[in-house]
Protein backbone atom coordinates (compact mmCIF):
# COMPACT_ATOMS: atom_id res chain seq x y z
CA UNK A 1 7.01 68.64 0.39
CA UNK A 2 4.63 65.75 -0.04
CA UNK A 3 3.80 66.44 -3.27
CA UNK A 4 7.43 66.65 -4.20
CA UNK A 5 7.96 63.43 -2.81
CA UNK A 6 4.85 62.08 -4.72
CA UNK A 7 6.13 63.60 -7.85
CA UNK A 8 9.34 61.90 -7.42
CA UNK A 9 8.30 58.55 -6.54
CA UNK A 10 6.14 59.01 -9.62
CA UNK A 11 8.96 59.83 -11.96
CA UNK A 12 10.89 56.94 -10.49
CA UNK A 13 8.01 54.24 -10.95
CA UNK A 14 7.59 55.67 -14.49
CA UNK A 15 10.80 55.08 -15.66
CA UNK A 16 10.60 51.78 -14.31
CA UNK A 17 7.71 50.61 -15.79
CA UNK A 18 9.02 52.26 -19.03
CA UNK A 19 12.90 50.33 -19.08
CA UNK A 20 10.60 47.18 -18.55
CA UNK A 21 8.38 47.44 -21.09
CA UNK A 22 11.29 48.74 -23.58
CA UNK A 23 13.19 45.74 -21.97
CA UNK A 24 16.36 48.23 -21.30
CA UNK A 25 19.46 47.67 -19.36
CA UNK A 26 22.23 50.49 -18.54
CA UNK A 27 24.75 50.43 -20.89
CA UNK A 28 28.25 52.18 -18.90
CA UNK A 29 30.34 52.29 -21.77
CA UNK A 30 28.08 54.55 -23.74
CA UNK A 31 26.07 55.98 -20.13
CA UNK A 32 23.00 55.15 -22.02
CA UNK A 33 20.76 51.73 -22.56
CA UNK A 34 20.95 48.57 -24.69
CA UNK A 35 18.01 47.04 -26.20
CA UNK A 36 17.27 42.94 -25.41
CA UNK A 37 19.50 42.22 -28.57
CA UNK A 38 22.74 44.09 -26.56
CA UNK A 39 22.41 47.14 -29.61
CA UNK A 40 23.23 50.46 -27.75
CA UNK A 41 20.20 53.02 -27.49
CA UNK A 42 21.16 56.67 -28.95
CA UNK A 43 21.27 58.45 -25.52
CA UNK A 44 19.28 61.36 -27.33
CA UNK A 45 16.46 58.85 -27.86
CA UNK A 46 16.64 57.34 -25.01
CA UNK A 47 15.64 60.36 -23.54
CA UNK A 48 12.85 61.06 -26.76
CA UNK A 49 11.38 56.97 -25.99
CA UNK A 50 10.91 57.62 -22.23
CA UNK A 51 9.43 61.53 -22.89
CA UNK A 52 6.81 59.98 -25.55
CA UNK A 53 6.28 57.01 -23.22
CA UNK A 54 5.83 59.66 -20.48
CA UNK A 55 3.40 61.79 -22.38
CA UNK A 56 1.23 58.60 -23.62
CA UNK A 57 0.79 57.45 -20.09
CA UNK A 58 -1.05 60.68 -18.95
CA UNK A 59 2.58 62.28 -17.29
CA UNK A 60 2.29 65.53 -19.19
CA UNK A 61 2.68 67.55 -16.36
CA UNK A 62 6.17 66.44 -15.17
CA UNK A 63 7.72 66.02 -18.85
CA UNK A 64 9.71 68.75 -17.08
CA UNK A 65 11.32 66.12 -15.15
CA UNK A 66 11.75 63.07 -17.49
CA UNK A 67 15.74 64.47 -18.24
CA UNK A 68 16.56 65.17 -14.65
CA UNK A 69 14.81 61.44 -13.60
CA UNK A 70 16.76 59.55 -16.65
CA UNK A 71 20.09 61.78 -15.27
CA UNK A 72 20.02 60.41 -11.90
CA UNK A 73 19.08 56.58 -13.23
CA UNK A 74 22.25 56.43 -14.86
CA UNK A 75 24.24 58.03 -12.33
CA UNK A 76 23.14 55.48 -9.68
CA UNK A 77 23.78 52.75 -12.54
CA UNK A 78 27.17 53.91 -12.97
CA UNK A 79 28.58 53.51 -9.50
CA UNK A 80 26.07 49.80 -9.05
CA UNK A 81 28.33 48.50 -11.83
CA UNK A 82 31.47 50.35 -10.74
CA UNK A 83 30.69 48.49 -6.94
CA UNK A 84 29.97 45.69 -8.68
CA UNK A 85 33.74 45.67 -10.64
CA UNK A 86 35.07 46.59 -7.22
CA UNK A 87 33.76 43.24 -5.54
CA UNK A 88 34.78 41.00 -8.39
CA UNK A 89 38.61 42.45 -8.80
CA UNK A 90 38.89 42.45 -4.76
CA UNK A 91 41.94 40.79 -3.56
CA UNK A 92 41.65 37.04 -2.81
CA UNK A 93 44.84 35.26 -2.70
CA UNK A 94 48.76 35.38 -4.86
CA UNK A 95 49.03 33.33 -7.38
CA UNK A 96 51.18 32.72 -10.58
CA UNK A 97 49.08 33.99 -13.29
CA UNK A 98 50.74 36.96 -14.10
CA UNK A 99 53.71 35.63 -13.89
CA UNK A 100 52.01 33.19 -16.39
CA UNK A 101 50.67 36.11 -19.10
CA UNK A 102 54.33 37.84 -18.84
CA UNK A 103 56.02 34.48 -19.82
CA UNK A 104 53.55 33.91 -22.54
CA UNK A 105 54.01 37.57 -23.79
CA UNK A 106 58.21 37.86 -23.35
CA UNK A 107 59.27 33.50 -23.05
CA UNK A 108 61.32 35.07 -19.81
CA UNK A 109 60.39 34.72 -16.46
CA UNK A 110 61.76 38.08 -15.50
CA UNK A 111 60.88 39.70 -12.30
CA UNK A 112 60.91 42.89 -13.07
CA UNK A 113 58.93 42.37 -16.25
CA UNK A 114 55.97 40.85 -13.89
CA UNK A 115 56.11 43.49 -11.32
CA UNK A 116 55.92 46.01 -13.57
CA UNK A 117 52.97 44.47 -15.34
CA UNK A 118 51.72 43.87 -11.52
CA UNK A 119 52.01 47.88 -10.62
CA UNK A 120 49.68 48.67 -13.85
CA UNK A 121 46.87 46.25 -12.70
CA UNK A 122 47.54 47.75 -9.33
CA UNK A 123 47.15 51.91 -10.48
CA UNK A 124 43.81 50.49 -12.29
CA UNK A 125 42.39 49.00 -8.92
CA UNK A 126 43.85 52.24 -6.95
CA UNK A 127 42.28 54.17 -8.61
CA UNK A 128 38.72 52.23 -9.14
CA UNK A 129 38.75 52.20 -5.45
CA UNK A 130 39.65 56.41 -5.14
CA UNK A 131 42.64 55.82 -3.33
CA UNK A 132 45.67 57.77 -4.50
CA UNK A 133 48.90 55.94 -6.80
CA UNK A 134 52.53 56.24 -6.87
CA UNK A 135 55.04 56.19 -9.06
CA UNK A 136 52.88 56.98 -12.38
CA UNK A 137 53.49 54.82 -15.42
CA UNK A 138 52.28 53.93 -18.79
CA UNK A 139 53.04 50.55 -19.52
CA UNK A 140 54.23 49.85 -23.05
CA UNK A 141 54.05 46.17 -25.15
CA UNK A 142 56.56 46.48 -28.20
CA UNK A 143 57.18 44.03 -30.77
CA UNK A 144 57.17 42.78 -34.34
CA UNK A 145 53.86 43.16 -36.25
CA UNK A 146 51.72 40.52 -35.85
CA UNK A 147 53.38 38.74 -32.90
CA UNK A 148 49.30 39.42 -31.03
CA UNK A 149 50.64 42.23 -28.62
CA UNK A 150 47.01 43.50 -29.00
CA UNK A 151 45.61 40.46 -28.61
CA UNK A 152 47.71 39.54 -25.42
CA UNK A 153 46.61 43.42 -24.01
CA UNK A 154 42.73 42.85 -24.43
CA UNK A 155 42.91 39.43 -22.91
CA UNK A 156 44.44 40.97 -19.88
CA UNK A 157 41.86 43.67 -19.95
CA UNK A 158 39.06 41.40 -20.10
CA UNK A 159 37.32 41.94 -16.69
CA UNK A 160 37.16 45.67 -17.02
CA UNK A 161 36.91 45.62 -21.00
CA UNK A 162 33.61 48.19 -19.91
CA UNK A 163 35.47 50.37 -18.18
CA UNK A 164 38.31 50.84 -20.62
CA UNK A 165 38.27 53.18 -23.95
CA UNK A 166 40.39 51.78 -27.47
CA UNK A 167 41.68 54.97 -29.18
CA UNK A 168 45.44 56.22 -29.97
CA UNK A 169 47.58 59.52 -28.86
CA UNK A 170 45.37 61.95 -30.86
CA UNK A 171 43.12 61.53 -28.07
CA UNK A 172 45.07 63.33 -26.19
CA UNK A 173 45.35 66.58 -27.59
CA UNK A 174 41.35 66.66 -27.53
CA UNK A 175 40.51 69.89 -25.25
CA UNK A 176 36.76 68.29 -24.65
CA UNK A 177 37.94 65.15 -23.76
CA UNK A 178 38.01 65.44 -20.14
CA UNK A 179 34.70 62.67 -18.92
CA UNK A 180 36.85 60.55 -21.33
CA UNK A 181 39.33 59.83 -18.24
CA UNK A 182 36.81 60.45 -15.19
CA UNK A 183 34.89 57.37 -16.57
CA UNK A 184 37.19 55.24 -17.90
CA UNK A 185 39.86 53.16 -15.86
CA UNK A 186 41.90 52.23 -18.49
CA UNK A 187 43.01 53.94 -22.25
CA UNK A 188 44.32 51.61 -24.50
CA UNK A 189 46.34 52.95 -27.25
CA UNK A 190 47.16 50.58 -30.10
CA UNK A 191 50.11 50.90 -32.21
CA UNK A 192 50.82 54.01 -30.34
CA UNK A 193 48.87 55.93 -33.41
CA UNK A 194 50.11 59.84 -33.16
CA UNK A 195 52.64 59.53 -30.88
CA UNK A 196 55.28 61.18 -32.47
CA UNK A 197 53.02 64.63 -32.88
CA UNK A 198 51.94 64.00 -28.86
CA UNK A 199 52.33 66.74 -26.64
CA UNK A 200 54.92 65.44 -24.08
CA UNK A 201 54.34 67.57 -21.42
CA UNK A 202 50.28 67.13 -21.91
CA UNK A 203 51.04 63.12 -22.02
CA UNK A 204 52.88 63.30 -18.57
CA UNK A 205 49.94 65.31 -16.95
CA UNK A 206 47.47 63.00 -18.22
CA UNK A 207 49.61 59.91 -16.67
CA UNK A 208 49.97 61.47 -13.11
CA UNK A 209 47.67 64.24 -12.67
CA UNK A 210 44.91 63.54 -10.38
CA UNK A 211 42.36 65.62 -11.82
CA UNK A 212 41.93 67.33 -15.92
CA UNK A 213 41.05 70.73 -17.16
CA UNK A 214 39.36 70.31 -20.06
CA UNK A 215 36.64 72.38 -22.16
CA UNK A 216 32.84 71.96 -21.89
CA UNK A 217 30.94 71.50 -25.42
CA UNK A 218 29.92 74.42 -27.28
CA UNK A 219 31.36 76.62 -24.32
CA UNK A 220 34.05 78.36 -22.88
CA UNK A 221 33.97 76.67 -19.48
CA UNK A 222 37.08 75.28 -17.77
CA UNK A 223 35.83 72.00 -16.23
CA UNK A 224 38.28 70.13 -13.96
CA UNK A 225 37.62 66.25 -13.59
CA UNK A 226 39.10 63.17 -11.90
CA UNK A 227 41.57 61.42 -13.72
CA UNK A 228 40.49 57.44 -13.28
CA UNK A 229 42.72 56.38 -16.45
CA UNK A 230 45.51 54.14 -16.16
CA UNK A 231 47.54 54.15 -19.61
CA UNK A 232 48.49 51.04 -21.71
CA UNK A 233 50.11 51.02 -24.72
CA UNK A 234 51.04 48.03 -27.90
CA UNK A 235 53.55 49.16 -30.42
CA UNK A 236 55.89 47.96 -33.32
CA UNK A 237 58.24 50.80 -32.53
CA UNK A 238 60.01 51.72 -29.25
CA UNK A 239 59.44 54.37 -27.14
CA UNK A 240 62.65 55.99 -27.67
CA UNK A 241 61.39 56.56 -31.20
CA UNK A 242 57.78 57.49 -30.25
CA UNK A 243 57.75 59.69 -27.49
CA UNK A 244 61.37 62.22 -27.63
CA UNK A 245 61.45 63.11 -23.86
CA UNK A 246 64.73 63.86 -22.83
CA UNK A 247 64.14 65.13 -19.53
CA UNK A 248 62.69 62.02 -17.91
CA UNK A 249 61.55 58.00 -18.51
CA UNK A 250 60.19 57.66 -14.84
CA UNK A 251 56.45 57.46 -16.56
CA UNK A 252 57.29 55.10 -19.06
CA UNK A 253 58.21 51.21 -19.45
CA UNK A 254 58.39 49.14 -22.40
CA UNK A 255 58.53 45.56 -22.03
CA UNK A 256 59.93 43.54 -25.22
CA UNK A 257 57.09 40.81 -26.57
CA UNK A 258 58.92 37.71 -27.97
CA UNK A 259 58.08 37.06 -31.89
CA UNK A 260 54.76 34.75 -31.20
CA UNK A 261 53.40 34.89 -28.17
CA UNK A 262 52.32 32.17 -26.40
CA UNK A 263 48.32 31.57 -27.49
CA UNK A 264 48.08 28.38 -25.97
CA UNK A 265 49.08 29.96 -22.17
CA UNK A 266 47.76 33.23 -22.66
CA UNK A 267 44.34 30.98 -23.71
CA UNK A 268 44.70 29.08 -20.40
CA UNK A 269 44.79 32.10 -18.38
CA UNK A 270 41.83 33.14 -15.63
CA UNK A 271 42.18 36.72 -15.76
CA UNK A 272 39.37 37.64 -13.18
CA UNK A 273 41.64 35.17 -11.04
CA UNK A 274 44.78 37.03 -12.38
CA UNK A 275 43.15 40.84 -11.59
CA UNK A 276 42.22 39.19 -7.69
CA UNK A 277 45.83 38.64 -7.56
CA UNK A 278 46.49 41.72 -6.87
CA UNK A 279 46.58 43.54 -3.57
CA UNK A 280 45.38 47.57 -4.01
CA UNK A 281 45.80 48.21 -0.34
CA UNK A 282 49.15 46.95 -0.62
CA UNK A 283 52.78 49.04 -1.41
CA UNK A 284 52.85 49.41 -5.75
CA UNK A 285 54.77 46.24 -6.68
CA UNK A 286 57.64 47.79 -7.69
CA UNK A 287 58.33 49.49 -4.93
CA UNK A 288 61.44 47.01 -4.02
CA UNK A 289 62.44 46.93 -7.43
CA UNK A 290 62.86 50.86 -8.42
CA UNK A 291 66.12 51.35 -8.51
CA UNK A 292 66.84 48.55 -11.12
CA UNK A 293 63.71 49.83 -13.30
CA UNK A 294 65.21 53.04 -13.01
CA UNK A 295 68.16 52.01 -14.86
CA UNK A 296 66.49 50.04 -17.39
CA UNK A 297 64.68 53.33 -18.43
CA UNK A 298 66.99 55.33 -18.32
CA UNK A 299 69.17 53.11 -21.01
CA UNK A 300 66.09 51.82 -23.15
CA UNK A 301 64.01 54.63 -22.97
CA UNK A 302 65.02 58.11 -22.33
CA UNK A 303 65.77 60.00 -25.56
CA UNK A 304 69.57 61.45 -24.95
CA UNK A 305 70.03 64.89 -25.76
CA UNK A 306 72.60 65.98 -28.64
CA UNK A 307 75.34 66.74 -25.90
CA UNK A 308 74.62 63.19 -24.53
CA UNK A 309 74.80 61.50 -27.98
CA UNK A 310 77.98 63.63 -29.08
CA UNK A 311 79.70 62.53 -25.75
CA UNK A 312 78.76 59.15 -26.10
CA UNK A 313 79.40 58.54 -30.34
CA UNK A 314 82.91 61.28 -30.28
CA UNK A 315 84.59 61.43 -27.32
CA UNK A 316 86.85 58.97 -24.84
CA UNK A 317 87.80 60.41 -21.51
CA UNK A 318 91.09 59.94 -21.40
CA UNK A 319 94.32 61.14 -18.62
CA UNK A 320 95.07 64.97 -19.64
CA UNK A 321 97.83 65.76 -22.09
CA UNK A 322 99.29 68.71 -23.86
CA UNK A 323 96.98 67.78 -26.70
CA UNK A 324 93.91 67.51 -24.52
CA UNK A 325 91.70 69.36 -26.17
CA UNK A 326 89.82 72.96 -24.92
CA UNK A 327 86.14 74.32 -24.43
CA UNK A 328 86.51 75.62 -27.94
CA UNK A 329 87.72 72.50 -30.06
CA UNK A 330 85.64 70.47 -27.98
CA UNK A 331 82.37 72.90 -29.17
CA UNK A 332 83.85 73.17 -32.57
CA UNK A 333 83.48 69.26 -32.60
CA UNK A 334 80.12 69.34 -31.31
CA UNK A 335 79.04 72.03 -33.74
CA UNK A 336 80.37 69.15 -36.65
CA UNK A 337 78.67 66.26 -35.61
CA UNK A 338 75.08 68.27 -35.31
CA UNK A 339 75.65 69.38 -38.23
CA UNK A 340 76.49 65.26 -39.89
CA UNK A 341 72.75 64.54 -37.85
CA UNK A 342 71.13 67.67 -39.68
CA UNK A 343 70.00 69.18 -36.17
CA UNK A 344 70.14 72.72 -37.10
CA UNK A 345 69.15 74.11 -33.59
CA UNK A 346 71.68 73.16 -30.54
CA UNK A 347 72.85 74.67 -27.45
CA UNK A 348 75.50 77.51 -27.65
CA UNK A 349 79.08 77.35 -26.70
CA UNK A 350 78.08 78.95 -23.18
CA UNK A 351 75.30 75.98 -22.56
CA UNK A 352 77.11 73.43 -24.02
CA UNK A 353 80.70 73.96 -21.97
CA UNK A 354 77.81 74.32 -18.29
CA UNK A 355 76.76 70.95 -19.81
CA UNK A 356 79.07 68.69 -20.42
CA UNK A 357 80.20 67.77 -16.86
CA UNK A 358 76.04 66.61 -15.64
CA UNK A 359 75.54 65.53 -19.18
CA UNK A 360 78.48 63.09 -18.75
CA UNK A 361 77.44 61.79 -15.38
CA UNK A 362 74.23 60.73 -17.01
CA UNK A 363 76.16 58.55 -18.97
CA UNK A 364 78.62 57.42 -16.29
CA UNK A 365 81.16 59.34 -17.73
CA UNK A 366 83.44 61.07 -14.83
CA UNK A 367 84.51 64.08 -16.59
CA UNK A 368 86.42 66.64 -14.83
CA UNK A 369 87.98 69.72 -16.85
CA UNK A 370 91.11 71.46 -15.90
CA UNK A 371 92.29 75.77 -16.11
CA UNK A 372 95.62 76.21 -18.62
CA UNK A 373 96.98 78.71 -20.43
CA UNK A 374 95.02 77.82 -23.43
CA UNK A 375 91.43 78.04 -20.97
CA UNK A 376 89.33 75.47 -20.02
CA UNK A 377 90.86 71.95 -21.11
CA UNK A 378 88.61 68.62 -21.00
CA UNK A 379 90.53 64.81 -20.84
CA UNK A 380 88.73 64.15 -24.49
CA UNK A 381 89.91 62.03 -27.18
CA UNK A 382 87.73 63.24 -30.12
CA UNK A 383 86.68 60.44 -32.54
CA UNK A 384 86.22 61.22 -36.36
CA UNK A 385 82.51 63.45 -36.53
């Protein structure tokens, strides 16, 4: 045992000696080292540098050792700095700054807009601390080209711009991908690059699910990691456009930029100030507010389904009539106007007469059908297809 413990304190001292010579600093963002001139060290010769130093310094006999000791360096690196981001993001007092960077972004004052914005910085501090989140959502910037969305999204991610990862949606379909969201906190996805081909249902998983499956390199192991990764998003297009999800918006919200934001606020801004704002321990910041964000995306975002845009484009509700019309013209209506969008693929007569009633309510449509003689009549005024 005490030669175990000699070995070890000899590894530990060597490695020491060697990041001092080599002048070395832990790098998290690559889980390697940078150099005194901030370049990042090639974690494979990293590892080479420290076995040669190793081997020159008379350590032959635990070169054994040198990955194992370099392995648990950077592991007790990585949670010093992630203590270290937990300190300086710890709640300290209110204050208006986000309220400042929304105004900058949008020109409103809108407090929905800042809560919202509020609940994302609040997911990323949840979750830096291990604590669980509710109500799961990626947060969306959309605007013209070139009104700085980008811009306005990195200056808000400034005090945990090491902890965050720049890429686009492709990154999600990657099945080796998985330490991708254990170590970072945030995934910044500009322009919203690939969104169209995105998985939906893999996209909603990676927004709420606590932990990932994903494949080991060059093997067939299922690993399952934490999920740290909060998701934020710039775009020119909407998200109706981007991501066709007609089954639910709860995990998405898109707030509108205006057509120049606001450099000379967004400049004065003290984000580490504006990240302290924020209380993790509290209730999510829109917790008041759901209800109204609810309907906003459920009108702006949520992709309607062809029964919903049929009902919505062709057809009043209207007092029955003797010309009200039945299941069939209805359908044979329907059929029409998918085939004006060029949707080959639709629901059948059966699916589409179980739908319309649930479809309507979406839509606050109150839609009540009525038994005759010539079946199942609907109080429809069809519009032109």
């Amino acid at each position: 045992m005490n030669q175990i413990t000699d070995n070890h304190e000899r590894l530990k001292q060597l490695l020491k000696e060697f990041l001092a010579v080599k002048g070395y600093k832990y790098h998290y963002k690559t889980n390697s080292a940078t150099r005194r001139n901030s370049t990042v060290v090639d974690r494979g010769l990293l590892l080479s540098e420290f076995r040669m130093y190793g081997l020159k310094h008379g350590h032959s006999e635990l070169k054994g050792f040198f990955p194992d000791i370099l392995r648990i360096w950077k592991m007790a690196e990585a949670q010093r700095y992630l203590e270290q981001l937990r300190q300086s993001l710890s709640f300290k007092n209110q204050n208006d700054l986000i309220e400042k960077w929304c105004m900058a972004v949008t020109g409103e004052n809108n407090p929905i807009t800042i809560a919202v914005t509020k609940h994302f910085l609040w997911q990323v501090k949840r979750k830096l601390h291990g604590m669980s989140v509710d109500h799961h959502m990626l947060l969306c910037l959309f605007g013209p080209s070139g009104a700085g969305k980008s811009v306005a999204i990195h200056k808000l991610l400034d005090p945990v711009s090491q902890f965050k990862m720049d890429s686009d949606f492709s990154i999600l379909q990657d099945k080796f991908i998985g330490k991708t969201f254990e170590r970072n906190f945030v995934l910044f996805m500009d322009e919203m690059g690939g969104a169209k081909n995105c998985d939906v249902d893999r996209l909603k998983n990676i927004i709420t699910a606590p932990f990932i499956e994903s494949r080991a390199m060059r093997s067939e192991e299922i690993q399952s990691v934490k999920n740290n990764t909060t998701l934020i998003a710039a775009s020119n297009n909407e998200i109706r456009e981007l991501i066709k999800d007609p089954t639910s918006s709860r995990r998405y919200f898109q707030i509108d930029s205006q057509e120049v934001i606001n450099w000379e606020l967004i400049n004065s801004i003290d984000y580490l100030s504006l990240w302290q704002s924020v209380d993790h321990e509290a209730v999510s910041p829109i917790t008041s507010l759901l209800k109204e964000i609810r309907v906003i995306q459920e009108s702006k975002i949520r992709v309607k389904c062809p029964i919903e845009q049929f009902l919505e484009e062709c057809v009043a509700v209207s007092p029955f009539s003797k010309n009200s019309p039945n299941t069939n013209q209805v359908y044979s209506s329907f059929v029409s106007f998918m085939d004006l969008q060029g949707i080959k693929i639709y629901p059948t007569l059966q699916e589409f007469s179980k739908s319309i009633v649930s479809k309507g309510a979406k839509l606050g449509m109150s839609i009540e059908n009525r038994r005759t003689r010539r079946g199942t009549c609907w109080p429809f005024k069809l519009g032109p297809t």
